[in-house]
Protein backbone atom coordinates (compact mmCIF):
# COMPACT_ATOMS: atom_id res chain seq x y z
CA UNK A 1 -2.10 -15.31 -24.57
CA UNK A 2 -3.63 -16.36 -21.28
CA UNK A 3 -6.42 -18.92 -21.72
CA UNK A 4 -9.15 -17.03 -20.00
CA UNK A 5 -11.85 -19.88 -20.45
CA UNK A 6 -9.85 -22.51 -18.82
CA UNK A 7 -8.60 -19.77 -16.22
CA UNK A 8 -10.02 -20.92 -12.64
CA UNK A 9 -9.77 -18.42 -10.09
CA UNK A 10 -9.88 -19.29 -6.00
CA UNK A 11 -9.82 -16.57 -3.53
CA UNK A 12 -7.89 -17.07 -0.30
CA UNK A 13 -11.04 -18.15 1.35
CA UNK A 14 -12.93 -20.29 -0.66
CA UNK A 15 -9.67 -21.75 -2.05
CA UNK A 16 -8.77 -23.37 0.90
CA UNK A 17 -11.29 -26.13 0.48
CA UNK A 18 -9.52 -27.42 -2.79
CA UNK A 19 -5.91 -27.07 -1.33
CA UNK A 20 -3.11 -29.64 -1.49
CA UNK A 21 -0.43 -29.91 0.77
CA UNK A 22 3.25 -30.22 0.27
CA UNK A 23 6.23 -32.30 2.62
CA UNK A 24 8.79 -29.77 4.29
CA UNK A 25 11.53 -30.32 7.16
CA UNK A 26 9.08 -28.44 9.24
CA UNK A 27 5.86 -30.30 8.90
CA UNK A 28 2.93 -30.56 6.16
CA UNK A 29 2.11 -26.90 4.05
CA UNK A 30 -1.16 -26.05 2.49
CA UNK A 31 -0.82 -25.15 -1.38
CA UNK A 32 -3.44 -23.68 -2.48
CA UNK A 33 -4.10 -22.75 -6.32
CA UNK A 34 -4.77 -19.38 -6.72
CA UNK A 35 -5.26 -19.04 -10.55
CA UNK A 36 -4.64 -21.68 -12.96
CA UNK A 37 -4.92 -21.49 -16.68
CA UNK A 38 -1.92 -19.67 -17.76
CA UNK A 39 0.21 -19.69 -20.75
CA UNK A 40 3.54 -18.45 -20.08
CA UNK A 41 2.87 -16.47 -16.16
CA UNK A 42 6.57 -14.99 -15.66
CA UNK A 43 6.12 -13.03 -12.23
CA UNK A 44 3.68 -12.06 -9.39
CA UNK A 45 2.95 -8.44 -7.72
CA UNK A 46 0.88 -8.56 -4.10
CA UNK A 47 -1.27 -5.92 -3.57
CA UNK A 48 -1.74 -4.59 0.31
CA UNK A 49 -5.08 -6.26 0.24
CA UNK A 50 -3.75 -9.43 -1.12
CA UNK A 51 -4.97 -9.26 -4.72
CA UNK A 52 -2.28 -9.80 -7.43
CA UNK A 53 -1.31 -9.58 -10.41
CA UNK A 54 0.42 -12.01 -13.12
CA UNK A 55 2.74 -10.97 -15.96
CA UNK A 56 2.81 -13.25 -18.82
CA UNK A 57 5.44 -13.47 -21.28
CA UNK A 58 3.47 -12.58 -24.55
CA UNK A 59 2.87 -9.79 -22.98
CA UNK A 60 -0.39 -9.40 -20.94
CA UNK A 61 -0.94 -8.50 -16.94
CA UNK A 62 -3.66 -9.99 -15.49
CA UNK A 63 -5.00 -8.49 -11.73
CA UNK A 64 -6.92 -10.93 -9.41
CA UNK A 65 -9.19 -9.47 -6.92
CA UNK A 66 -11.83 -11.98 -4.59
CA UNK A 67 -12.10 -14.34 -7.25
CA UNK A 68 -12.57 -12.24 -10.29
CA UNK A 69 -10.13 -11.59 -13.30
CA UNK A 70 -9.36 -8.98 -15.56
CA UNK A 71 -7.13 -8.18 -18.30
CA UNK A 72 -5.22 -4.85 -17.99
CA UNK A 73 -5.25 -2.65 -20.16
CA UNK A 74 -1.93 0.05 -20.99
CA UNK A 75 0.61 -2.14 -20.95
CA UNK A 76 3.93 -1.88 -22.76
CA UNK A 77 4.60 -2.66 -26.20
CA UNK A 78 6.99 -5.60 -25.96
CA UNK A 79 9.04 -7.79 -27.90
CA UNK A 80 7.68 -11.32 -27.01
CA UNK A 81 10.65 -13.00 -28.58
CA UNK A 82 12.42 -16.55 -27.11
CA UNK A 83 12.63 -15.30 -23.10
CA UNK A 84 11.91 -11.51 -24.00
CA UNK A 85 8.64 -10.34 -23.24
CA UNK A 86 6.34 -8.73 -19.87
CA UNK A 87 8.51 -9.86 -17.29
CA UNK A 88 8.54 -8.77 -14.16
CA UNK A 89 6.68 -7.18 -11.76
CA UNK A 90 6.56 -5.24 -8.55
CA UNK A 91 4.40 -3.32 -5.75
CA UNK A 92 5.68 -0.11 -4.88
CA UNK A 93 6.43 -0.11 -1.16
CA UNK A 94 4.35 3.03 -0.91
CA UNK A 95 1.37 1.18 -3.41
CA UNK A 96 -1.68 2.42 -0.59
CA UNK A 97 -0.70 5.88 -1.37
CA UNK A 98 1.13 6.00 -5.09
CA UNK A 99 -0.51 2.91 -6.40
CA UNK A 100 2.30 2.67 -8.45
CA UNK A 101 3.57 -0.53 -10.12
CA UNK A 102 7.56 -1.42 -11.51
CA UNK A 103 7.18 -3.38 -14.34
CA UNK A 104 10.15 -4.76 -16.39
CA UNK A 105 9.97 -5.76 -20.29
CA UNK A 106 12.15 -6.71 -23.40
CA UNK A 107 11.53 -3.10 -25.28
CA UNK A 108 11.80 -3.28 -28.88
CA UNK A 109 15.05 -1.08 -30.49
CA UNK A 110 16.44 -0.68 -33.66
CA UNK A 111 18.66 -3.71 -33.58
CA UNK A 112 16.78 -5.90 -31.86
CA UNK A 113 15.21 -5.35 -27.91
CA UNK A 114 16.71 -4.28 -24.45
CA UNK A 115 15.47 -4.98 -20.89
CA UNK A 116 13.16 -1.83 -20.24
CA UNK A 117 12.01 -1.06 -16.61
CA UNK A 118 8.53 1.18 -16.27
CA UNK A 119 6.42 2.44 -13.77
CA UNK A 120 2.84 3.41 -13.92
CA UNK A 121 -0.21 3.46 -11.88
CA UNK A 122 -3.14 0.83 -11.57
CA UNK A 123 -6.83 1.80 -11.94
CA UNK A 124 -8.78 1.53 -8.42
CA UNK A 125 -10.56 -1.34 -9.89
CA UNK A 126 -7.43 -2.86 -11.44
CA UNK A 127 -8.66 -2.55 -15.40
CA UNK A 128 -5.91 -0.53 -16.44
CA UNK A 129 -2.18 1.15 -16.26
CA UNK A 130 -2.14 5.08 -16.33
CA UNK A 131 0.72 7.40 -16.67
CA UNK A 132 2.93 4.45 -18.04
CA UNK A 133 6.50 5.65 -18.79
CA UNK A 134 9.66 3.40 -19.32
CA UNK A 135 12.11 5.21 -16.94
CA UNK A 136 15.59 2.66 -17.98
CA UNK A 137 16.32 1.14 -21.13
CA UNK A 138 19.53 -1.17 -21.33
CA UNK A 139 21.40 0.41 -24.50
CA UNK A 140 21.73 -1.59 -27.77
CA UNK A 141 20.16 -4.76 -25.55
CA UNK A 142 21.13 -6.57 -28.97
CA UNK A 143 18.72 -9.08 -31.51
CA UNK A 144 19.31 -12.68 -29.41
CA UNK A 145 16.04 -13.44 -27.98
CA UNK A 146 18.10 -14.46 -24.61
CA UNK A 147 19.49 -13.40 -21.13
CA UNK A 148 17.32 -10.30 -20.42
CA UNK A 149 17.59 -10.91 -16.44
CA UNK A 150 14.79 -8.71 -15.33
CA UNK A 151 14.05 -8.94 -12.10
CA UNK A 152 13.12 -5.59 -10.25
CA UNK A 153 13.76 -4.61 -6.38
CA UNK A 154 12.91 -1.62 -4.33
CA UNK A 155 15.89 -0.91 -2.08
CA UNK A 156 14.91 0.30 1.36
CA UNK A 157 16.43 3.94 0.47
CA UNK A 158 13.51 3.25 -2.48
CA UNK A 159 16.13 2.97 -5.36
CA UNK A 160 15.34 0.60 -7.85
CA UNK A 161 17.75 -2.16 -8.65
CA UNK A 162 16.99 -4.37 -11.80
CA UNK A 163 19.14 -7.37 -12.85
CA UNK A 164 20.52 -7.69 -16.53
CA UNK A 165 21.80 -10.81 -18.75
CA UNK A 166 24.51 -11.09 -20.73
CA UNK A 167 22.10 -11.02 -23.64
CA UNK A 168 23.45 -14.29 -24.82
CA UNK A 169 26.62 -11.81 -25.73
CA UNK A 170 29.11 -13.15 -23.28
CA UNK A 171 31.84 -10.38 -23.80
CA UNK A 172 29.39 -7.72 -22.96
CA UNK A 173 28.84 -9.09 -19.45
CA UNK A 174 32.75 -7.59 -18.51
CA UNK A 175 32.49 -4.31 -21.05
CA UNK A 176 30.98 -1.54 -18.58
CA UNK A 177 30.16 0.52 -21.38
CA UNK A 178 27.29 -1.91 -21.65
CA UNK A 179 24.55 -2.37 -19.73
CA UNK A 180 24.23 -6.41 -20.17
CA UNK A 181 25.25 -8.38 -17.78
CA UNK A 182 24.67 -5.85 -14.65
CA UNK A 183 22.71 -4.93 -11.88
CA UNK A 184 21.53 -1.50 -12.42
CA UNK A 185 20.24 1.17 -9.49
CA UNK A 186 18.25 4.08 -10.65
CA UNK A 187 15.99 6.34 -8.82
CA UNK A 188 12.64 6.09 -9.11
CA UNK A 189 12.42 8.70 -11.53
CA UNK A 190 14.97 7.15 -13.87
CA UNK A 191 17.80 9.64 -13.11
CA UNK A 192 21.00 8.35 -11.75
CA UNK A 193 22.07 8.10 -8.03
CA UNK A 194 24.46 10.45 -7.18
CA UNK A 195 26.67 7.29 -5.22
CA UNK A 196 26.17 4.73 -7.58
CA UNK A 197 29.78 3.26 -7.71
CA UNK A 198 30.46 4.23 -11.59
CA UNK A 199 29.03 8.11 -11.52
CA UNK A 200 31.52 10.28 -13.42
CA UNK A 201 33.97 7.42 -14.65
CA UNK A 202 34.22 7.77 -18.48
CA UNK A 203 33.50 5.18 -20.49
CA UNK A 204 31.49 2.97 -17.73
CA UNK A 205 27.51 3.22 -17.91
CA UNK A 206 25.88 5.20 -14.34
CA UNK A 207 23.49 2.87 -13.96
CA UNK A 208 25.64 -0.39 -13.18
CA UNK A 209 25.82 -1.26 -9.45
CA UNK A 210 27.51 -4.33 -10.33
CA UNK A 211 28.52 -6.41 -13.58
CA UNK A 212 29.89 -9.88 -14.79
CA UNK A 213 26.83 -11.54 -14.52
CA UNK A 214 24.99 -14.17 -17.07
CA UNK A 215 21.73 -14.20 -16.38
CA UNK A 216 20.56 -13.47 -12.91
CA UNK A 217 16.41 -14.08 -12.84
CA UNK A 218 16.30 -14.40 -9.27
CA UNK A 219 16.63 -11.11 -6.27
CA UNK A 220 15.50 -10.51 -3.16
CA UNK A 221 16.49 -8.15 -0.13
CA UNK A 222 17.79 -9.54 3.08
CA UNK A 223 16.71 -8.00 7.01
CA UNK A 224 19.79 -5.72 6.26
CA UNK A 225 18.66 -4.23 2.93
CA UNK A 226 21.85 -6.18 1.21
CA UNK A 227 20.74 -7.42 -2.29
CA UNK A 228 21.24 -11.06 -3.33
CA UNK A 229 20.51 -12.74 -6.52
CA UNK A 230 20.24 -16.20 -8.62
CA UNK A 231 21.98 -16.35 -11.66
CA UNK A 232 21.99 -19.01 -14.33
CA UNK A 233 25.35 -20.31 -15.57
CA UNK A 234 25.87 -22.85 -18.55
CA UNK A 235 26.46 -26.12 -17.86
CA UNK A 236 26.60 -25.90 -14.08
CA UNK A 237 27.56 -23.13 -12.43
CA UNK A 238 24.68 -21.82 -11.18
CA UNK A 239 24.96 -19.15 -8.43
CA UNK A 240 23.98 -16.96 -5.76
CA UNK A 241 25.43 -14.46 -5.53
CA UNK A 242 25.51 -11.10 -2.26
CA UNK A 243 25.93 -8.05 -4.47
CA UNK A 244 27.99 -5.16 -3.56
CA UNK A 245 28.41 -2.23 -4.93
CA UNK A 246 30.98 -1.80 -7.67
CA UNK A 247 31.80 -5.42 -7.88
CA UNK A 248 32.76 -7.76 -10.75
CA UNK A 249 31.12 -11.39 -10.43
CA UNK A 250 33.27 -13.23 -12.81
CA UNK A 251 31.42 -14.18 -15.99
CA UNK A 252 32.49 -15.13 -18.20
CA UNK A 253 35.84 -15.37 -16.79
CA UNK A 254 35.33 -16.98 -14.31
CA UNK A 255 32.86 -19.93 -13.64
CA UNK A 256 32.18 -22.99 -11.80
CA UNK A 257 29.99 -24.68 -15.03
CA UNK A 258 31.15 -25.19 -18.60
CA UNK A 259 29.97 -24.76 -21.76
CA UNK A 260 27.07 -26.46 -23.55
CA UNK A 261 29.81 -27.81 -25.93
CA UNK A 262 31.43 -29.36 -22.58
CA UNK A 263 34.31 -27.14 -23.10
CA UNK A 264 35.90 -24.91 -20.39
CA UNK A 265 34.96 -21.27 -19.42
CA UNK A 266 36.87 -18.36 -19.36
CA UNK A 267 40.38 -19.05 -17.06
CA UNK A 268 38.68 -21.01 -14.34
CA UNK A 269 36.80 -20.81 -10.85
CA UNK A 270 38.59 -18.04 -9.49
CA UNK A 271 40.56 -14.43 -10.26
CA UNK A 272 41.76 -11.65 -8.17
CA UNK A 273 39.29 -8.63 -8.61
CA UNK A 274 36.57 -10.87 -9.04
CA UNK A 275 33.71 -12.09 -6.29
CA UNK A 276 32.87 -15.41 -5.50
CA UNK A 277 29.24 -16.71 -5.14
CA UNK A 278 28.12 -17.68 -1.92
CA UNK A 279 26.95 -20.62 -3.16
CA UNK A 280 26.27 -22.68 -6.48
CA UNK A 281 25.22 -25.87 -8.12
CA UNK A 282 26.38 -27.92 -10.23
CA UNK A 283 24.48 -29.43 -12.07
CA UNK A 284 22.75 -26.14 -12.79
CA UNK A 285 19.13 -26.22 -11.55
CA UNK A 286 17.90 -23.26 -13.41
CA UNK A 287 17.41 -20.80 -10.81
CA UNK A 288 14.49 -18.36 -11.00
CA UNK A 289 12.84 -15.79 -8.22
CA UNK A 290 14.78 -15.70 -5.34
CA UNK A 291 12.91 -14.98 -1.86
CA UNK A 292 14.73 -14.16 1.43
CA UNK A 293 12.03 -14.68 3.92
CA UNK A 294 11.22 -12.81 7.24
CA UNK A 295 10.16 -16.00 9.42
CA UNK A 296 6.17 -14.49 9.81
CA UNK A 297 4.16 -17.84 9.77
CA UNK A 298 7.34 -20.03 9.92
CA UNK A 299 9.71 -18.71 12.11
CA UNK A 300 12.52 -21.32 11.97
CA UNK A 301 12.91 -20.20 8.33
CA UNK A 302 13.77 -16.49 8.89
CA UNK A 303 16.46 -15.19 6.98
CA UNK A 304 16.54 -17.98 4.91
CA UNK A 305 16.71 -17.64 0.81
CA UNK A 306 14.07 -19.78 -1.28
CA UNK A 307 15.02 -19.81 -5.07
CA UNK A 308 12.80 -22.14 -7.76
CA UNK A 309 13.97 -24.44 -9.73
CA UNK A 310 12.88 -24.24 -13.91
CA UNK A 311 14.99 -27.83 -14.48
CA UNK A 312 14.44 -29.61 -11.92
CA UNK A 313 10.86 -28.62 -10.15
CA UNK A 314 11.50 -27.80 -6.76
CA UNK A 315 12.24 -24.97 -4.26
CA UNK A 316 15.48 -24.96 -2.77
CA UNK A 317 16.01 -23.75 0.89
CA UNK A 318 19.37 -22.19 1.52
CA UNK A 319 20.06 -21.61 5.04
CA UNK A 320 23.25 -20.63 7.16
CA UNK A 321 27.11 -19.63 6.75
CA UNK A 322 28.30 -20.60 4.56
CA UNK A 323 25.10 -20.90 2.48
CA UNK A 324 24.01 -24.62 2.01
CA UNK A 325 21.05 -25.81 0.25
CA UNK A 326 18.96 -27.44 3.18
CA UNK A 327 15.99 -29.04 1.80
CA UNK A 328 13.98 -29.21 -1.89
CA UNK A 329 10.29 -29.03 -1.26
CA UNK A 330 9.21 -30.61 -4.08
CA UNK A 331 5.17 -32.01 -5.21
CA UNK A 332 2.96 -31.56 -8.19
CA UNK A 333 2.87 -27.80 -7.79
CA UNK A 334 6.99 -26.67 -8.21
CA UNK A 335 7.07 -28.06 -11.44
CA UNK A 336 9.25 -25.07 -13.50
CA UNK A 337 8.68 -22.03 -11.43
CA UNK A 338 9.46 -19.12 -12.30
CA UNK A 339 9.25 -16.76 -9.62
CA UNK A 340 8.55 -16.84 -5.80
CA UNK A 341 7.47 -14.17 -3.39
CA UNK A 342 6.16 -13.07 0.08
CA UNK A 343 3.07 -12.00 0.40
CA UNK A 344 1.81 -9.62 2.99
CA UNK A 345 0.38 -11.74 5.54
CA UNK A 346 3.76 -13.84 5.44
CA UNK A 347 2.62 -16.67 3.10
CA UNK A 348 4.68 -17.81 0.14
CA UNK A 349 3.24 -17.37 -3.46
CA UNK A 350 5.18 -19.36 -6.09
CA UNK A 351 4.68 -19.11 -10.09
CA UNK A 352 4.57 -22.58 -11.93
CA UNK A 353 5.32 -22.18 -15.47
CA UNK A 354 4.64 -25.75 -16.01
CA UNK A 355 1.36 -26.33 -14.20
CA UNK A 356 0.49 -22.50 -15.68
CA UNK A 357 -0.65 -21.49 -12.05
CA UNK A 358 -0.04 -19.03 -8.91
CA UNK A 359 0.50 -20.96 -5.59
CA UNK A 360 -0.01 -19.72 -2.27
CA UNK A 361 1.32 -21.96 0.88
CA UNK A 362 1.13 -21.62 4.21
CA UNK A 363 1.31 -24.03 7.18
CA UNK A 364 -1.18 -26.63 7.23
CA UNK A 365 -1.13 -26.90 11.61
């Protein structure tokens, strides 16, 4: 539950007086704290207008509007079990018109939960989710409490893509008559897209757009519409990863970590068939929202990815060809977050699970 009477709310104007700053390669940035107080806050949504909303885990949305708060009402019934739960959430692209909202969640099934994605509309005053319907449902998403991926992106032909875990089930990642594991496209209706690479194969789900993933919490769009993601591995092995269509990523075949028990994965870095990231760590920082920004208030960082860190409380800059991690802004504020986003007017909201807050930062000159 979110701890409404320790929640303190600061709108983008009268925030400013209370903001910190954080050290970056180019210059001082102004964080400012845009609600604090939160439990378990898994993912932000930017309205036009630049009020938000806040998933949390257990299973609430919150939207903040000008300094107030309120608890939505209609939202799915979830299974708010180890990382299961409300997880994501997006604007639609059209939100002035539709005010429609994506909204991904671990939906409960008879043997356990699968990652659900939904779509409804918000209330004009932000109280409450109409015409809620869950459009995808990973099938038989299994009983671990693990790996439910979740992140949801609106691809510039408006298809939806949503990433997938293994589930904590590592066979299922490479067994295409499973949904774990995958990045799935669907329309925004829920039916399938007639060129999805799978449509028509027997024995492969429609939905997939890619597989042999682990846990991918992290996606974002590049200036080209191409999709990348972050991905936990094990022990090490963390990735980024360009997705194309049809492609196998590896796991857990192939992998540059180990296992927790130290010993080896799968048959080793590399395979034919199977993609390489374009870039990884090792030791795993626990990658979570990725952000692929368009250079608005800092233009010497256009194009470049931004993924959070849950392990070790930073933001990574990736920049270049090949991808290299550039920089860790790091301060009070980065400690575990979770997701990371650009706002309308070009500044860069980040979710800190461990300082239970939404940041905002922008350039401090």
């Amino acid at each position: 539950m979110f701890r409404l009477a320790l929640i303190f709310i600061f709108s983008v104007v009268s925030g400013l007086a209370g903001a910190e700053s954080l050290t970056t390669n180019s210059g001082s940035a102004r964080v400012t704290a845009m609600v604090k107080g939160l439990d378990t806050p898994w993912a932000i949504g930017i309205l036009p207008d630049m009020s938000f909303l806040v998933t949390d885990r257990e299973g609430e949305l919150l939207f903040v509007s000008e300094g107030n708060i309120v608890r939505v009402k209609g939202t799915p019934n979830v299974v708010a079990k180890g990382q299961g739960g409300l997880l994501d959430v997006t604007v639609a692209r059209d939100f002035s018109q539709s005010r429609e909202v994506f909204l991904t969640y671990s939906k409960p099934q008879p043997k356990g939960a699968g990652t659900a994605l939904a779509i409804a509309r918000l209330s004009e005053d932000g109280s409450e989710l109409t015409d809620l319907r869950t459009i995808f449902e990973a099938e038989n998403g299994g009983d671990s409490g693990r790996h439910f991926g979740s992140r949801i992106v609106e691809a510039k032909d408006g298809t939806l893509l949503v990433t997938i875990g293994d589930r904590g089930d590592r066979p299922t990642a490479q067994d295409q008559s499973s949904h774990n594991g995958s990045v799935i496209r669907v329309n925004r209706d829920g039916s399938v897209p007639a060129d999805n690479p799978f449509v028509g194969q027997r024995g492969i789900q429609p939905e997939i757009w890619s597989y042999g993933h682990r846990n991918p919490q992290g996606a974002g769009l590049d200036a080209r519409g191409h999709l990348w993601v972050s991905e936990h591995g094990a022990k090490g092995g963390d990735e980024v990863n360009l997705i194309r269509p049809g492609r196998n990523y590896g796991w857990p075949v192939i992998s540059y970590g180990k296992h927790y028990s130290g010993q080896a994965i799968g048959e080793g870095t590399a395979k034919p068939g199977m993609e390489q990231p374009e870039f990884y760590w090792d030791p795993s920082i626990a990658p979570s929202g990725l952000l692929i920004y368009s250079g608005k208030l800092w233009p010497e960082w256009k194009g470049d990815l931004f993924v959070g860190s849950l392990k070790f409380d930073y933001i990574a800059r990736l920049e270049g060809i090949p991808l290299t991690e550039v920089e860790q802004i790091k301060g009070p504020q980065t400690e575990r977050v979770r997701d990371i986003v650009e706002a309308p007017d070009g500044s860069i909201w980040f979710v800190s699970v461990g300082q239970g807050a939404v940041f905002r930062m922008t350039p401090s000159d």
